[in-house]
C-alpha atoms as a PDB file:
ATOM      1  CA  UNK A   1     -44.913  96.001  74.859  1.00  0.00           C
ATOM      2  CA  UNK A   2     -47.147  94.336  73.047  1.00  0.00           C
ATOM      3  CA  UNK A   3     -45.064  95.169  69.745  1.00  0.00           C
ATOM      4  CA  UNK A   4     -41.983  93.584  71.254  1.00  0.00           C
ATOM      5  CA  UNK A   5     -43.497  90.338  72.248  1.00  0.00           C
ATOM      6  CA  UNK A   6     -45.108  89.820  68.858  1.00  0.00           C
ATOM      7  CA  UNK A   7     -41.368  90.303  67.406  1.00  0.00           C
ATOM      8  CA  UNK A   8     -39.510  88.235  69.871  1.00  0.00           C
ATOM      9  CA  UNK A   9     -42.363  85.437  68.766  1.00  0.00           C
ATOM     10  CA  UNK A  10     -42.227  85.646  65.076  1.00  0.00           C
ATOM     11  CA  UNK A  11     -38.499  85.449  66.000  1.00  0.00           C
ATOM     12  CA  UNK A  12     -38.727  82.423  67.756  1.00  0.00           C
ATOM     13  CA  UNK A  13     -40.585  80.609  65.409  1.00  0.00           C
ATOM     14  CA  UNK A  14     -38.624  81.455  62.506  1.00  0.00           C
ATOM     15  CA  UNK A  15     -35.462  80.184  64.583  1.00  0.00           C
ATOM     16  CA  UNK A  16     -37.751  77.060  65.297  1.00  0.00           C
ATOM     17  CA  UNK A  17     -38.634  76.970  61.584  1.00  0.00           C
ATOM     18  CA  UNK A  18     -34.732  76.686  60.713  1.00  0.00           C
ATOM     19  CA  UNK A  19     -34.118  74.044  63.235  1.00  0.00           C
ATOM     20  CA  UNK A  20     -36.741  72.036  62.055  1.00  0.00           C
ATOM     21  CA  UNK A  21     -34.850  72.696  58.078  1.00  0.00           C
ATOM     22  CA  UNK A  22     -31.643  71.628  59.819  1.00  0.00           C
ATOM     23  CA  UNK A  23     -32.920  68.665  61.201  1.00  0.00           C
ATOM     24  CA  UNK A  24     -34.766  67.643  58.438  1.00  0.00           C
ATOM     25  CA  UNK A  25     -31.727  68.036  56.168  1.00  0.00           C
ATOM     26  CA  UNK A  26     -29.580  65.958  58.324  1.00  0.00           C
ATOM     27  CA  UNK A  27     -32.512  63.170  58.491  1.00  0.00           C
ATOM     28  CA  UNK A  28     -32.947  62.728  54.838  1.00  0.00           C
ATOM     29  CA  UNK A  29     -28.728  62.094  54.457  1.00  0.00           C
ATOM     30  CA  UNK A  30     -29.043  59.934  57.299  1.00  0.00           C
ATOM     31  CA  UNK A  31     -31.714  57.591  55.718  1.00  0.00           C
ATOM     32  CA  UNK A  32     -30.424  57.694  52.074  1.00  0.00           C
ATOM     33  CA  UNK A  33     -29.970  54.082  51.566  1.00  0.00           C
ATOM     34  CA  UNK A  34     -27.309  54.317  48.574  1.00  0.00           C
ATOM     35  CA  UNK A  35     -25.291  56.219  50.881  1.00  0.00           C
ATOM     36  CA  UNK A  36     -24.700  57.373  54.449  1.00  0.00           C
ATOM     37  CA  UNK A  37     -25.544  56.172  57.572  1.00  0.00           C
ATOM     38  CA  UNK A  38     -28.298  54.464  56.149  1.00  0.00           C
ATOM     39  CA  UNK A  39     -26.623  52.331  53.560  1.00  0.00           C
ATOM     40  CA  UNK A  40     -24.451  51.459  56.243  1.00  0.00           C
ATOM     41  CA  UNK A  41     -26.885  49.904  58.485  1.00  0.00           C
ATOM     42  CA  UNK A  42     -28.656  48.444  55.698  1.00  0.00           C
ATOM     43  CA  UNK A  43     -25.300  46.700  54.738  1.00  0.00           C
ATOM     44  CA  UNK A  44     -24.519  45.537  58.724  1.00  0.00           C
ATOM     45  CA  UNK A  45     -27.832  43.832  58.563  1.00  0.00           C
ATOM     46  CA  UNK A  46     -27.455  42.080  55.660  1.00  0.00           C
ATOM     47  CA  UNK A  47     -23.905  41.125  57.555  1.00  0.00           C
ATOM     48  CA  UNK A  48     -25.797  40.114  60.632  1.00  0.00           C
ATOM     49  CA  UNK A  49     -28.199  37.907  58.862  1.00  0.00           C
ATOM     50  CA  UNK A  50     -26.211  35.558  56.877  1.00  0.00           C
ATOM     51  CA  UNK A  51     -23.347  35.425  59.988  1.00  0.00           C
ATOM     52  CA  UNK A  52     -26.606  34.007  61.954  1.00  0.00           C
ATOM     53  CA  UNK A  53     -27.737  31.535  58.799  1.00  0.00           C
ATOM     54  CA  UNK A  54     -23.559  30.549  59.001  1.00  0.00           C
ATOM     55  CA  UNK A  55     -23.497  30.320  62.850  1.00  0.00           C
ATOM     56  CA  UNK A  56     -26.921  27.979  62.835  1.00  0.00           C
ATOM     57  CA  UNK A  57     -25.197  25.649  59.975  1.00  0.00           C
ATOM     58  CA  UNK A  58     -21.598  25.679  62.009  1.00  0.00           C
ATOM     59  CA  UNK A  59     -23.697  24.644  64.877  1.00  0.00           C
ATOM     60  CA  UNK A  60     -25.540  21.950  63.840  1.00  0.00           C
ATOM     61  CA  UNK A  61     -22.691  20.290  61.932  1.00  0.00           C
ATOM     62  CA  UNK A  62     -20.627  20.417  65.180  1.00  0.00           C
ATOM     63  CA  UNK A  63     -24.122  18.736  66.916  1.00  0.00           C
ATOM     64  CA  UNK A  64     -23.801  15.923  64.121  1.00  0.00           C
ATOM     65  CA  UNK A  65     -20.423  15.538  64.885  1.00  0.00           C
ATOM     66  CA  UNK A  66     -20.039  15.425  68.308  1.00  0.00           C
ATOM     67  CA  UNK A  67     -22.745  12.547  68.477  1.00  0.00           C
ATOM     68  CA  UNK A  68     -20.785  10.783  65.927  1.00  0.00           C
ATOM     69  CA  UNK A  69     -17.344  10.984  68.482  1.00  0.00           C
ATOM     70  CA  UNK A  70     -19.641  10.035  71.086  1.00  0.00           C
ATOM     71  CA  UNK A  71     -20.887   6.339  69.204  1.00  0.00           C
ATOM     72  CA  UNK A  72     -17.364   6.167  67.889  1.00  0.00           C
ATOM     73  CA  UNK A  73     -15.963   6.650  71.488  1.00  0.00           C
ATOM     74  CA  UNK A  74     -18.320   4.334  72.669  1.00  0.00           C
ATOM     75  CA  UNK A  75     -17.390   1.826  70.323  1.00  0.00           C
ATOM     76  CA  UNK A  76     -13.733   2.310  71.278  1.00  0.00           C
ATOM     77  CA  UNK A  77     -14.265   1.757  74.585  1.00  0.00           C
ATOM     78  CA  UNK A  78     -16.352  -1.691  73.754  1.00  0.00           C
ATOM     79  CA  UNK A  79     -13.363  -2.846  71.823  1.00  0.00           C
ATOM     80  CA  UNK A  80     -11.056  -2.090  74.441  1.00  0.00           C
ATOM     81  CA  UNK A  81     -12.899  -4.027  76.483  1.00  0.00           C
ATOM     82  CA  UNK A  82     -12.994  -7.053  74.453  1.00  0.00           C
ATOM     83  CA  UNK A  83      -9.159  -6.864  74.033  1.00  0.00           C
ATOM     84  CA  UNK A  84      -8.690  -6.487  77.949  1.00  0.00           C
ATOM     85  CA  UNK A  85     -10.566  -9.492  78.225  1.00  0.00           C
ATOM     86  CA  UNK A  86      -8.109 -11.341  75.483  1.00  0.00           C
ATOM     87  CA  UNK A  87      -5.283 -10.765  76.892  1.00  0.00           C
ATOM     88  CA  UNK A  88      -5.948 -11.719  80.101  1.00  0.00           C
ATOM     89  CA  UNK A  89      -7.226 -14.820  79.242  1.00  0.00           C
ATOM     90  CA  UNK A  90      -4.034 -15.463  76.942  1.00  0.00           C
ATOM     91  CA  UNK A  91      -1.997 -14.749  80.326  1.00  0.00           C
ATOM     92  CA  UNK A  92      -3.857 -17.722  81.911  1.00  0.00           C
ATOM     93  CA  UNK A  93      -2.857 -20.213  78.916  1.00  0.00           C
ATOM     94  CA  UNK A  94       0.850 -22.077  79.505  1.00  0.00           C
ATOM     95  CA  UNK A  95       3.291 -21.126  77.148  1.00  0.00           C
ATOM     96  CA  UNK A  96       3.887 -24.182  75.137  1.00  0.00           C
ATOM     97  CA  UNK A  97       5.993 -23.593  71.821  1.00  0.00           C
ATOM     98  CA  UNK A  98       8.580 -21.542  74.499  1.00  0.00           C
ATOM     99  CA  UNK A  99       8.857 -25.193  76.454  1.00  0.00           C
ATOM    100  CA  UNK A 100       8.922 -27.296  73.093  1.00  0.00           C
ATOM    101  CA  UNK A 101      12.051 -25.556  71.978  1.00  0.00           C
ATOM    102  CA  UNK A 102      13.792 -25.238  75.032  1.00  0.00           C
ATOM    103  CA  UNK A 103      13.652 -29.149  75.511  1.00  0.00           C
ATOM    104  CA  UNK A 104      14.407 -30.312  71.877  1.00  0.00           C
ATOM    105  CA  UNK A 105      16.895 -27.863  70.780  1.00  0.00           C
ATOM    106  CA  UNK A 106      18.646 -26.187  74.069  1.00  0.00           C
ATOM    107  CA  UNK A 107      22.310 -25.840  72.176  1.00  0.00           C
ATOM    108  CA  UNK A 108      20.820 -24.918  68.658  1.00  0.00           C
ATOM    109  CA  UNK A 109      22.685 -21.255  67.612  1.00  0.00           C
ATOM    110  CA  UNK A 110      20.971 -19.391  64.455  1.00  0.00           C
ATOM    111  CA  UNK A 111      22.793 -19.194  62.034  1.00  0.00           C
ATOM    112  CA  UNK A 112      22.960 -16.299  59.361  1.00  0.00           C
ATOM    113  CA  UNK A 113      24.280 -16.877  55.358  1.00  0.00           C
ATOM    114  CA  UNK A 114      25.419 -14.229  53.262  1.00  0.00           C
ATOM    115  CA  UNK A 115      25.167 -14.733  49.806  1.00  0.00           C
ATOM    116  CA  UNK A 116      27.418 -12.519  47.399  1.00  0.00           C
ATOM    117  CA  UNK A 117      25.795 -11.379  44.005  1.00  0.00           C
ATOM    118  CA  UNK A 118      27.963 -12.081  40.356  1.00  0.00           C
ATOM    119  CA  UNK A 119      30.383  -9.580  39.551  1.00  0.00           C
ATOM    120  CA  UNK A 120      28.809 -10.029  36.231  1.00  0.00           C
ATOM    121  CA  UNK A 121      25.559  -8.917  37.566  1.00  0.00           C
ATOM    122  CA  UNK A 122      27.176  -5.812  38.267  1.00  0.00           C
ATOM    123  CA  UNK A 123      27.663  -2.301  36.288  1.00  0.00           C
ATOM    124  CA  UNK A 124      30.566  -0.206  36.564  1.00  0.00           C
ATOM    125  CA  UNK A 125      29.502   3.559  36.961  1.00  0.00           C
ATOM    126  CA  UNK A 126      31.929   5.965  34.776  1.00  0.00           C
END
């Protein structure tokens, strides 16, 4: 009994022994860095780095320039405003140049001259 249990061991082990081969076999692909698995991730952090260094410059450019719409919007809004504030106080002013013409000239048409050019002037096309 004794015999069989010592076999059944050394069996054991040596099928633990050839596991452990397997494993190690598949581990050393897996963390080749020229190629594989490993290469791979090597190359997808690379990826990830310099997509975060792009994302941080993207950002603070659109920082910059969204407080630069926000004075220039501000300054819009100023100027509007000012120009509110012109016209209404041209709609409180009498209209004087209107009045002037009606009361001098009421009948006066416009009139509208046509002047030919020279036949000389002119080129004949062929």
């Amino acid at each position: 009994m004794d015999l069989i249990a010592d076999i059944l061991m050394v069996a054991g082990t040596f099928g633990a022994a050839v596991y452990c081969y397997v494993l190690a076999a598949r581990l050393k692909k897996f963390s080749t860095l020229e190629s594989g698995m490993g290469g791979a991730i090597a190359v997808l952090s690379a990826q990830v780095d310099d997509m975060t260094k792009a994302l941080d410059k993207a950002r603070g450019a659109a920082t910059g320039s969204a407080a630069t719409l926000e004075a220039l919007t501000g300054r819009a809004e100023m100027a509007a405003a000012r120009l509110e504030v012109m016209l209404a106080t041209l709609h409180d002013l009498p209209d004087t140049r209107a009045d002037a013409r009606r009361d001098v000239e009421p009948d006066r048409r416009l009139r509208f001259m046509r002047r030919r050019s020279a036949r000389e002037d002119l080129e004949a096309a062929e």
